[in-house]
Protein backbone atom coordinates (compact mmCIF):
# COMPACT_ATOMS: atom_id res chain seq x y z
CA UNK A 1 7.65 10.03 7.98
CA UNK A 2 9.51 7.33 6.69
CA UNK A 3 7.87 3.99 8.34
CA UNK A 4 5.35 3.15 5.84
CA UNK A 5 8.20 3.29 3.47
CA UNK A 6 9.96 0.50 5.77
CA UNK A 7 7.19 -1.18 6.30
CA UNK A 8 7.35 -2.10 2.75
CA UNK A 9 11.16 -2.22 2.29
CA UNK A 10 11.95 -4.30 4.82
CA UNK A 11 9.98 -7.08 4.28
CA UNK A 12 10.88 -6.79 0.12
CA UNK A 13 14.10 -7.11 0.42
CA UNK A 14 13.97 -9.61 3.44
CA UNK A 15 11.89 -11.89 1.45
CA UNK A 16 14.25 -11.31 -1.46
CA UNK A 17 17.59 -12.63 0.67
CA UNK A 18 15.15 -15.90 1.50
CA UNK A 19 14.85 -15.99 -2.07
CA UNK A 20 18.66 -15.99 -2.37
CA UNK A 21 19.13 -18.41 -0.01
CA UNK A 22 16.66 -20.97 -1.44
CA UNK A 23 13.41 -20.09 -0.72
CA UNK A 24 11.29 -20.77 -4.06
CA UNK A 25 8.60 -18.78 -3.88
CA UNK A 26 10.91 -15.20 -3.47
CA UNK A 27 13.16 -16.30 -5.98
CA UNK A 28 11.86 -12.81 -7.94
CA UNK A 29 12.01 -8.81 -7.57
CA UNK A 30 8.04 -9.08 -8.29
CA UNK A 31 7.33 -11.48 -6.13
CA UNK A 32 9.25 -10.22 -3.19
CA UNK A 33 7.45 -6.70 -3.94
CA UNK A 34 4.25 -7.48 -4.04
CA UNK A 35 4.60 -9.22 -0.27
CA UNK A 36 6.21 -6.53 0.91
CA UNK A 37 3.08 -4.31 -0.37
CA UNK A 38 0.89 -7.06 0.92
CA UNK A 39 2.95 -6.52 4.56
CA UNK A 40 2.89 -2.55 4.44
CA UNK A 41 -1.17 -3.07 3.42
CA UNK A 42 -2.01 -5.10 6.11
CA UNK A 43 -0.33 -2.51 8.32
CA UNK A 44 -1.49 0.45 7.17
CA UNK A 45 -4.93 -1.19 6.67
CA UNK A 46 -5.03 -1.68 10.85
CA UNK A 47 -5.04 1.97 11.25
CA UNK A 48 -8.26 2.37 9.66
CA UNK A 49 -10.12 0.49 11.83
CA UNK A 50 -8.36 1.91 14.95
CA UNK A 51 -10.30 3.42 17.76
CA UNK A 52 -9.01 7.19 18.85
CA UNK A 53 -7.88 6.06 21.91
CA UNK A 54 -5.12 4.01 19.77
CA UNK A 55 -1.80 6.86 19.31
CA UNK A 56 0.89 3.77 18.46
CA UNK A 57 0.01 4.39 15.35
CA UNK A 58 -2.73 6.09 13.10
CA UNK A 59 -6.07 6.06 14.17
CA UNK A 60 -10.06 5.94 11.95
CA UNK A 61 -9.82 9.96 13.20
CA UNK A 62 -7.16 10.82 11.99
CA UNK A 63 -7.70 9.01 9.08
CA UNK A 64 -11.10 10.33 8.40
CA UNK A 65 -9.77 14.44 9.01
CA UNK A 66 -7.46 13.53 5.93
CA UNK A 67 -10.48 13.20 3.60
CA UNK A 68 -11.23 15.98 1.93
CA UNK A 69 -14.56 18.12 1.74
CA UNK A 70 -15.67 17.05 -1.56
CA UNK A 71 -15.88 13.38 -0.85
CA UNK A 72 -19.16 12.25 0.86
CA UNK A 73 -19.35 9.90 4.32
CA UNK A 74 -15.28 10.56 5.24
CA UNK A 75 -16.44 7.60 7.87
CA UNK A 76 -17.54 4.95 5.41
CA UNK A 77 -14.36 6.09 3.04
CA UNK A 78 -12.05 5.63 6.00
CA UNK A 79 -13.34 1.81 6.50
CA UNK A 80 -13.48 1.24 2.73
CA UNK A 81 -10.35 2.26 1.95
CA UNK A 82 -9.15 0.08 4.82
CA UNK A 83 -11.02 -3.33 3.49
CA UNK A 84 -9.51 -2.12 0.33
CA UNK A 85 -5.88 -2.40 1.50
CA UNK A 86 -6.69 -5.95 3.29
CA UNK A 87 -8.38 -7.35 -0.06
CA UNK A 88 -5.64 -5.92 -2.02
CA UNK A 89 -2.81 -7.78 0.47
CA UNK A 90 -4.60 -10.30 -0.19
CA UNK A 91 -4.99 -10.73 -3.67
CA UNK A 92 -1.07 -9.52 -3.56
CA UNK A 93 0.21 -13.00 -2.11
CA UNK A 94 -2.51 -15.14 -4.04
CA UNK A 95 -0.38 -15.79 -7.47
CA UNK A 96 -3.64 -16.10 -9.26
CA UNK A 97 -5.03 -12.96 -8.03
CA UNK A 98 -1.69 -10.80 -7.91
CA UNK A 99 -2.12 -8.96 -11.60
CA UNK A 100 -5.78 -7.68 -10.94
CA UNK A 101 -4.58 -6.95 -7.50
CA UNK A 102 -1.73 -5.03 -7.99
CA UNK A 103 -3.80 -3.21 -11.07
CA UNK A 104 -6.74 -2.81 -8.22
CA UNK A 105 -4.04 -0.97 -5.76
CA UNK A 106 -2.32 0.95 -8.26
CA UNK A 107 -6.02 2.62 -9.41
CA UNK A 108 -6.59 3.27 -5.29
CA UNK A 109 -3.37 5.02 -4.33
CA UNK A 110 -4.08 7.58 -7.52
CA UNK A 111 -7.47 7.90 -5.90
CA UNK A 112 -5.79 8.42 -2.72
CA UNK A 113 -3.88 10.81 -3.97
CA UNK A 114 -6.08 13.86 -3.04
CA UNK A 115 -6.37 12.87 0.71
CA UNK A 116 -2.85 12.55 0.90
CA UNK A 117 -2.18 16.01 -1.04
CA UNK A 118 -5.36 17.44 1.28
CA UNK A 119 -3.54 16.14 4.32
CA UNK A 120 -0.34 17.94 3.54
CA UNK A 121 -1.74 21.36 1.94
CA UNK A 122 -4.06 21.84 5.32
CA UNK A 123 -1.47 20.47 7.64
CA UNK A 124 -3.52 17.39 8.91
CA UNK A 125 -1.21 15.73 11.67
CA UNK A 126 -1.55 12.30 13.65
CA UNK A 127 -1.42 12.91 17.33
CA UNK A 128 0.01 16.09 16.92
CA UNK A 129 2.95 15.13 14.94
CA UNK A 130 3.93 17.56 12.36
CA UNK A 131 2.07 17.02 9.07
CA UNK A 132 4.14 14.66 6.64
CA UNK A 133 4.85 17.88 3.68
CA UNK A 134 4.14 17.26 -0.11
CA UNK A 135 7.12 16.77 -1.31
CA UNK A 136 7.29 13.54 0.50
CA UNK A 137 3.83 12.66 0.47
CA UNK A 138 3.47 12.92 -3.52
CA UNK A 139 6.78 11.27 -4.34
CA UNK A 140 5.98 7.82 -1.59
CA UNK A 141 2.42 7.90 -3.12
CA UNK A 142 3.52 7.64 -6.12
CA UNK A 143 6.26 4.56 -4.91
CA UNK A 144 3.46 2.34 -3.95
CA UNK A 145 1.63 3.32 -7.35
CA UNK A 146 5.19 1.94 -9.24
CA UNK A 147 5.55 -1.05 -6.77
CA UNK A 148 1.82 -2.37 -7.16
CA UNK A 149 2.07 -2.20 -11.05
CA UNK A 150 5.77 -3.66 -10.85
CA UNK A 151 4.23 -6.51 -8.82
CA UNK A 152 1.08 -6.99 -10.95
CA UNK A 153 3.07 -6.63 -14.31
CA UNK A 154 5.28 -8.99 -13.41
CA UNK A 155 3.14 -11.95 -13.21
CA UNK A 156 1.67 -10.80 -16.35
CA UNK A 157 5.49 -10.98 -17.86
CA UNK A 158 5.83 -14.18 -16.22
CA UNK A 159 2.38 -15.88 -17.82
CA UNK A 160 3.68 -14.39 -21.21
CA UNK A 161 7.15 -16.18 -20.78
CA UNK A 162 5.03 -19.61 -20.08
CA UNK A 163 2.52 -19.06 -22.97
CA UNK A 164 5.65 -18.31 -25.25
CA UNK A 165 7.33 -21.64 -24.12
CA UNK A 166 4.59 -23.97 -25.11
């Protein structure tokens, strides 16, 4: 239940202690977060394209039974989602492209929000696992809304502070 949150903690605040010790381009929160997201993306983003026969993590099935009723080709969704998340990584570790990016992602997990409610409510599991319940679902959703718009507003904080020093 808790691994995607890893997957982007553990690389933030990794990158962050290479800031610390030198390392230019983490010398920032932002920065360091929207890696991290970039790293949790490009992980997460693998299980979309992931054949059924694949149970070391999330597979396109299992996936696709998270989609709810109301939203047309769950297949297609599945793989756009997941080109989504690799485009958004991306964009995330591109400096140029971080703000629109970040804004991008932020926009997608609200729209993911329904699968990942959907999931919950009807008990959707991955390989048989227990469902992940709402109250976590909802509350980590709603982590990687804050982290992509702390990562994209950041920049945007950052081009003011240049602007205002010219």
């Amino acid at each position: 239940m808790f691994i995607t949150l890893l997957l982007l903690a553990v690389p933030t605040v990794a990158l962050r202690v290479l800031g610390v010790l030198g390392v230019a381009r983490f010398a920032t929160w932002q920065v360091c977060a929207a890696h991290g997201l970039a790293f949790m993306l490009l992980m997460t983003g693998a299980a979309h394209f992931a054949p059924a026969s694949v149970t070391a993590i999330p597979n396109h099935d299992d996936l696709t039974a998270m989609v709810p009723s109301f939203i047309p080709f769950p297949d297609f969704t599945v793989y756009a989602t997941g080109v989504l998340e690799y485009l958004g990584a991306l964009g995330l570790v591109l400096e140029r492209f971080r703000r629109p990016a970040g804004l991008a992602l932020a926009l997608m997990f609200v729209l993911l929000l329904p699968a990942n409610i959907h999931a919950a409510v009807d008990h959707i599991s991955f390989h048989g696992d227990p469902a992940t319940p709402l109250w976590f679902r909802v509350p980590e959703q709603l982590v990687y809304i804050a982290v992509a718009l702390f990562a994209a507003l950041g920049v945007a904080s950052k081009t003011r502070a240049t602007v205002a020093a010219t």
